[in-house]
Protein backbone atom coordinates (compact mmCIF):
# COMPACT_ATOMS: atom_id res chain seq x y z
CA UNK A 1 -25.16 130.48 162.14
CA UNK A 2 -26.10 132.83 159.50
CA UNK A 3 -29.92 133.35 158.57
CA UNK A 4 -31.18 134.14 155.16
CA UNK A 5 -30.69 137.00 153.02
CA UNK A 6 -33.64 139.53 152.55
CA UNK A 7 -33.71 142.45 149.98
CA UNK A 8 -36.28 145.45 151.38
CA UNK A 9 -40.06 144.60 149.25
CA UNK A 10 -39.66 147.82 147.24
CA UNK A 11 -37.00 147.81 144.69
CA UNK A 12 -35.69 151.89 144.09
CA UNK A 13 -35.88 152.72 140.65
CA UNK A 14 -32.55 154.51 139.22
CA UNK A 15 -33.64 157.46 137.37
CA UNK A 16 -32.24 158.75 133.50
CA UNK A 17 -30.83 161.56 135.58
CA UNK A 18 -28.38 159.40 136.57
CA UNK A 19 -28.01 156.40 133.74
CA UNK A 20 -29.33 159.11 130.76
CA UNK A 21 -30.34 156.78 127.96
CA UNK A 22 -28.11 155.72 125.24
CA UNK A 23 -28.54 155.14 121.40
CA UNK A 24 -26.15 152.87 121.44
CA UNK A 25 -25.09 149.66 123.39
CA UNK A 26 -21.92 148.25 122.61
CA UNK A 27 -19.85 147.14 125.30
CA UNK A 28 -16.46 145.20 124.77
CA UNK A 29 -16.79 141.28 125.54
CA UNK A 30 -13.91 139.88 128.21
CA UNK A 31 -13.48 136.10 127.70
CA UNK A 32 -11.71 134.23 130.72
CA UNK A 33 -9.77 131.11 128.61
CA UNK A 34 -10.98 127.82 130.04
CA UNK A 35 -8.10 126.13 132.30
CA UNK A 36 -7.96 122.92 134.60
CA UNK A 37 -4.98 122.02 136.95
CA UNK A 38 -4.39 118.33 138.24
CA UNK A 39 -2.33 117.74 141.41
CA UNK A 40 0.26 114.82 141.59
CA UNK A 41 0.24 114.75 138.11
CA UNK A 42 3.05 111.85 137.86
CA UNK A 43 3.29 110.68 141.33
CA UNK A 44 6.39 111.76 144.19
CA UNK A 45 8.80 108.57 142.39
CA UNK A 46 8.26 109.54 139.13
CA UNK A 47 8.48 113.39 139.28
CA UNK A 48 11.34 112.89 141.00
CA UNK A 49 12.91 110.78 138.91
CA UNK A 50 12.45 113.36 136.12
CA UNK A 51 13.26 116.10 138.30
CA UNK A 52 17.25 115.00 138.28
CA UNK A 53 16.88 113.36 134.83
CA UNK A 54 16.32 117.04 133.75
CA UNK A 55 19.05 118.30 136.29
CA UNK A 56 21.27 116.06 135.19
CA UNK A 57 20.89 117.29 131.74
CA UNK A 58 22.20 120.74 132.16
CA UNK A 59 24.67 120.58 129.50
CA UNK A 60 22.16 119.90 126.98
CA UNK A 61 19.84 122.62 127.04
CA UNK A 62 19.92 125.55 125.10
CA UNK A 63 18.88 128.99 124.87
CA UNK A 64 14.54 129.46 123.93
CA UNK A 65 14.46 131.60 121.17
CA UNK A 66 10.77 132.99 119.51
CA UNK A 67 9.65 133.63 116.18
CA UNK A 68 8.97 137.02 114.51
CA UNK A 69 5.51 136.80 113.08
CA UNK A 70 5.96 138.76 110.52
CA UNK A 71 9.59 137.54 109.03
CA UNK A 72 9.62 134.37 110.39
CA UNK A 73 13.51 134.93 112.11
CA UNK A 74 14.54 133.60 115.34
CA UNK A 75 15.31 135.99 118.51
CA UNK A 76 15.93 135.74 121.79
CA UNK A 77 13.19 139.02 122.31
CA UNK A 78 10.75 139.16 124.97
CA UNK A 79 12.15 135.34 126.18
CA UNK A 80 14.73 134.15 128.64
CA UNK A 81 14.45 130.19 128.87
CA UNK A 82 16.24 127.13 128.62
CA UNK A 83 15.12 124.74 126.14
CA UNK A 84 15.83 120.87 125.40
CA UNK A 85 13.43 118.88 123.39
CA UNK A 86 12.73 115.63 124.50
CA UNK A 87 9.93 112.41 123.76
CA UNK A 88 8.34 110.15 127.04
CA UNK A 89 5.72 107.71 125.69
CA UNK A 90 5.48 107.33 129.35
CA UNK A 91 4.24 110.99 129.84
CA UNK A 92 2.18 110.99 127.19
CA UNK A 93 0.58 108.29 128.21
CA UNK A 94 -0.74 110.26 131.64
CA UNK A 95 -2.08 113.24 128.91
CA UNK A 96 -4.12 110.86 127.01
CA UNK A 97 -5.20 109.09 129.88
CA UNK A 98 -6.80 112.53 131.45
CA UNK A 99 -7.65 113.78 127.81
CA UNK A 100 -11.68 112.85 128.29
CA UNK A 101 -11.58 114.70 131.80
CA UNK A 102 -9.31 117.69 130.23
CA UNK A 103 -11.53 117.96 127.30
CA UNK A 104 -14.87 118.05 129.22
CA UNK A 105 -13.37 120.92 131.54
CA UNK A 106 -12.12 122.99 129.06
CA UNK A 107 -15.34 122.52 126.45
CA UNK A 108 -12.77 121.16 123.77
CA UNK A 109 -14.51 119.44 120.88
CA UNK A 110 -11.86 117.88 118.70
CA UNK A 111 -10.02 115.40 118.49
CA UNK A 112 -6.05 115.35 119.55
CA UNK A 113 -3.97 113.48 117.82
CA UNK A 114 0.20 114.09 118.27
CA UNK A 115 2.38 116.03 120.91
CA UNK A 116 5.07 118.06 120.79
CA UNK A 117 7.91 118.16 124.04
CA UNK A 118 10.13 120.08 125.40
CA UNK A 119 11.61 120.67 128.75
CA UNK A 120 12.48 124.34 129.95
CA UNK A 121 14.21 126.01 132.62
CA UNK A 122 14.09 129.20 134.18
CA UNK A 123 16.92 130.93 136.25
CA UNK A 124 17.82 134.24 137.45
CA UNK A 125 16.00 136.39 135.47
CA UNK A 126 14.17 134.05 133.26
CA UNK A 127 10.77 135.03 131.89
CA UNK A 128 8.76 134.72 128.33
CA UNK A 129 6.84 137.61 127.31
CA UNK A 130 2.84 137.47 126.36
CA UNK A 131 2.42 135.29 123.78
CA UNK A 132 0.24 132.75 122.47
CA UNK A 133 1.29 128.45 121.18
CA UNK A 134 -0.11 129.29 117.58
CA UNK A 135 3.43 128.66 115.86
CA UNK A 136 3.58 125.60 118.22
CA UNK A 137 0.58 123.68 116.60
CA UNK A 138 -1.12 123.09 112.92
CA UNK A 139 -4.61 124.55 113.98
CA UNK A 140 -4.65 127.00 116.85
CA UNK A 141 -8.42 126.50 117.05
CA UNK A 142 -8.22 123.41 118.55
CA UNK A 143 -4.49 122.70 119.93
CA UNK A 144 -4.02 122.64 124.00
CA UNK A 145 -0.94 123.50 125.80
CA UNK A 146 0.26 121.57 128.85
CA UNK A 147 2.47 122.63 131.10
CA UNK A 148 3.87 120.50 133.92
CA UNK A 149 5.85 122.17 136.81
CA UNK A 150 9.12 120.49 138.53
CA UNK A 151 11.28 122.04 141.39
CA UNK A 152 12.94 121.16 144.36
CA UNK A 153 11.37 121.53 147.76
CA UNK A 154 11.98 123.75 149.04
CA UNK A 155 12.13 125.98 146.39
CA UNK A 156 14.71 127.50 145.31
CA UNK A 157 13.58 130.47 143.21
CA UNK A 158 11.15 132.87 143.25
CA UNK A 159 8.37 134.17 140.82
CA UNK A 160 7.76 132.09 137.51
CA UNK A 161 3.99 132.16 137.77
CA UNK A 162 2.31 131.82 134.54
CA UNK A 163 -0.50 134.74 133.93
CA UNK A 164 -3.16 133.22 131.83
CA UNK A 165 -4.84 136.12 130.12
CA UNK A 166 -8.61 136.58 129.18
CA UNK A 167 -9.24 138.00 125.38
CA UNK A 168 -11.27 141.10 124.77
CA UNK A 169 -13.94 140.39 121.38
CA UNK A 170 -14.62 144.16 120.80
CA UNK A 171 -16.93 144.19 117.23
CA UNK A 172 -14.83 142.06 115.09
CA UNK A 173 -11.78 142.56 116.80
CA UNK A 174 -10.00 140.34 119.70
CA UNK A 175 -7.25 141.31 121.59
CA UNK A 176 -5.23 139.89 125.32
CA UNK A 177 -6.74 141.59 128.25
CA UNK A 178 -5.30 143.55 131.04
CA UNK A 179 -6.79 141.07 133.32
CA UNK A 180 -5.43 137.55 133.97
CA UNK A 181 -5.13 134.34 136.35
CA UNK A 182 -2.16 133.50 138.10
CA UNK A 183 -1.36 130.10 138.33
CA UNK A 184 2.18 129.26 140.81
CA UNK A 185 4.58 126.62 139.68
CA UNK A 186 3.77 123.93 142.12
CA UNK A 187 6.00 120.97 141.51
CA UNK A 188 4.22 117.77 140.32
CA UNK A 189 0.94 119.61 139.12
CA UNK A 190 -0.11 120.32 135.36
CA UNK A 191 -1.93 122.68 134.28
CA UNK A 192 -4.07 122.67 130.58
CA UNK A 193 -5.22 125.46 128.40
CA UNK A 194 -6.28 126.83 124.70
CA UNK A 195 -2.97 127.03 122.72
CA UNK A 196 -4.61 130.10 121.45
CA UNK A 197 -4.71 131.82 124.98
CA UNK A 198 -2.59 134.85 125.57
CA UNK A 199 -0.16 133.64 128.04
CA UNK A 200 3.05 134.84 129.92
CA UNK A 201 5.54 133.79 132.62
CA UNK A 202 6.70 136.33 134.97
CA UNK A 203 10.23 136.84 136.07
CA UNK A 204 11.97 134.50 138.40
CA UNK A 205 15.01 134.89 140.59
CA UNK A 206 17.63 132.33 141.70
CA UNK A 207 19.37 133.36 144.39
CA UNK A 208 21.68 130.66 144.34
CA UNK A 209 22.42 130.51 140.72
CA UNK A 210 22.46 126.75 140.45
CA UNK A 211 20.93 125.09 138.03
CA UNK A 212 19.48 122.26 140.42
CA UNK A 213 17.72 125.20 141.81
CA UNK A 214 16.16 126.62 138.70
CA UNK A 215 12.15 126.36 137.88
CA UNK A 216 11.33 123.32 135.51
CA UNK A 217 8.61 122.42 133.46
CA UNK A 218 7.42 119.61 130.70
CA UNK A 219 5.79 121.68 128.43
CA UNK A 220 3.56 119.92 125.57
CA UNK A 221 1.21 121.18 122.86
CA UNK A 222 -1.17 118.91 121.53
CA UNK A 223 -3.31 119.24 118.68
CA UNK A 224 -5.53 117.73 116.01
CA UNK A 225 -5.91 118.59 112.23
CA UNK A 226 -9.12 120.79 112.73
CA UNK A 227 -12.82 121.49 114.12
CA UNK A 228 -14.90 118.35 115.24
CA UNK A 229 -18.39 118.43 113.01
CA UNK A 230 -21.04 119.48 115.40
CA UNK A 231 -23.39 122.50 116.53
CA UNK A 232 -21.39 125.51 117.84
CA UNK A 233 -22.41 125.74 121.08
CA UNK A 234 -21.11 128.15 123.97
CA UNK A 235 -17.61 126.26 124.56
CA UNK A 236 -17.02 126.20 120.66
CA UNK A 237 -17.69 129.94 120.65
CA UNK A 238 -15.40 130.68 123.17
CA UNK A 239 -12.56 128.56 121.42
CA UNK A 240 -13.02 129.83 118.30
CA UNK A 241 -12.86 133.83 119.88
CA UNK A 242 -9.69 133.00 121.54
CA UNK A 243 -8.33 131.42 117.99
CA UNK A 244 -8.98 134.51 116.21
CA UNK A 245 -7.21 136.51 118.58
CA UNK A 246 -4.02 134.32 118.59
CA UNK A 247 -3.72 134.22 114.51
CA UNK A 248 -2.47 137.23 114.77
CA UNK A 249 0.53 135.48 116.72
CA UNK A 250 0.96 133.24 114.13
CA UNK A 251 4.52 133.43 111.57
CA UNK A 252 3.37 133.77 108.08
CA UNK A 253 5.28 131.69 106.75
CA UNK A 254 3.64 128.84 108.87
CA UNK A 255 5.22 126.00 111.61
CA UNK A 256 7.96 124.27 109.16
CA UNK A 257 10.02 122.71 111.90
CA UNK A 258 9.85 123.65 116.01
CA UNK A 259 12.49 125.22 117.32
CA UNK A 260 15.25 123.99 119.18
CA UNK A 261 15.11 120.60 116.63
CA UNK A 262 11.61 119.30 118.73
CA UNK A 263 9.43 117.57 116.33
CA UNK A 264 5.21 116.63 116.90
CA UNK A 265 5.15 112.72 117.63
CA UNK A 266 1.65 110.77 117.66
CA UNK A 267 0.14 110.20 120.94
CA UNK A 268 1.54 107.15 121.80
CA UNK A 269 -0.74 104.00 122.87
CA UNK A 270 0.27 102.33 126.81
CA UNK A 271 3.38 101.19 126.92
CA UNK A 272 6.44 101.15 128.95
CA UNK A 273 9.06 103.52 127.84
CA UNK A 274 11.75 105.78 129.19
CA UNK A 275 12.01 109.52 128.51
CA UNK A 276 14.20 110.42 125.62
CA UNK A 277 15.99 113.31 124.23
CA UNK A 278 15.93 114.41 120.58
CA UNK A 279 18.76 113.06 119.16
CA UNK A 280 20.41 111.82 122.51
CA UNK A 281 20.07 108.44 124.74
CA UNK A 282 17.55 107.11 126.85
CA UNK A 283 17.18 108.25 130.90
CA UNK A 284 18.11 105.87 132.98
């Protein structure tokens, strides 16, 4: 067993010959952006369940695409991704339920109020460059991003961890960081985060090429229309750093309509439902 730790009595003093004093102090502040992660998110039955509902609905996906913030045009740049938008009141239902415990971990203030949905998949070579949710969601300030992770066990790719990256507030000025969390894919776990964060997901392989073997995810952004009233205290700070970072992310001509044909839906209340596509039937 290990004792206790005990500094010598007389501290050294480090002279200006080595730290020469300085007329000016202005070093560059690294934010970390809050994130939780829950484990057996849905349950084994249900993620299952969605698992094959997804794999089932190959034929229906279709390529991601991004928008150019400063024209506004689609392109398939910096983004390799399979898309299909889709509506569960069922999986909504698990976000608002862990909402209170989400909001508490992440210091979120504001209220949340609809969702948006869709489901993604990542092959050979798949992989969306650093960006940020800010043409996802009406006020980047205060939206969250959600992503929940399905694969097969074992796995059959590799890579597909999302880097969350920490903003730099340099002066006036915030910008993504070199530094970053990795977070893996683990199937059944969700993991929340500021829609403004400066995110990416790394490249995955599929050796197989099957699509049953790709990397899934449910991927929702919720968000509010604005700041809660209130005293800005350290978590509002932070959110409001990482917000003015990500505008810069944002088209300006505004969110019109999601792409891929998803549209924001209110947070539903309980209810049974089953998990819909846009514009398609109902899983069985």
């Amino acid at each position: 067993m290990s004792g206790f730790a005990k500094e010598p009595a007389t501290a050294s003093e480090i002279g200006t010959r080595v730290l020469p004093p300085s007329d000016r102090w202005s070093p560059a502040l690294v934010i970390p952006a809050p994130v939780c992660r829950f484990e057996n998110f849905l349950g084994a039955e249900r993620a299952d369940a969605l698992l094959e509902y997804a794999i089932g609905r190959q034929g229906d996906f279709t390529a991601g695409t991004v928008l150019d913030p400063l024209t506004g045009e689609e392109s398939h740049k910096g983004r390799e991704s399979l898309v299909l938008p889709v509506t569960s009141e069922v999986f909504s239902r698990h976000l608002a339920d862990c909402l209170p415990l989400v909001r508490e971990s992440l210091g979120h203030r504001a209220a949340l109020d609809r969702s948006l949905t869709v489901l993604t998949a990542h092959g050979e070579g798949g992989h969306y460059g650093m960006h940020t949710d800010a043409s996802r969601v009406r006020d980047v300030s205060t939206a969250v991003s959600a992503v929940y992770y399905l694969h097969r066990r074992p796995r059959g790719f590799g890579g597909g961890q999302l880097r969350l990256h920490d903003t730099v507030v340099d002066g006036h000025r915030a910008r993504p960081a070199e530094t970053y969390r990795t977070i893996e894919p683990e199937h059944d776990t969700i993991v929340f985060f500021p829609a403004s964060a400066f995110h990416e997901v790394v490249p995955s392989t599929c050796p197989s090429r099957r699509f049953a073997d790709h990397r899934f995810t449910l991927t929702t952004w919720l968000s509010g229309r604005g700041a809660a009233p209130g005293p800005c205290d350290a978590g509002t700070r932070i959110w409001r750093w990482l917000a003015g970072a990500a505008e810069g992310t944002r088209p300006l001509h505004g969110v019109a309509a999601d792409l891929g044909g998803a549209g924001a839906a209110p947070l539903p209340a309980a209810g049974p439902a089953t998990l819909r596509v846009a514009g398609g039937p109902a899983a069985g």
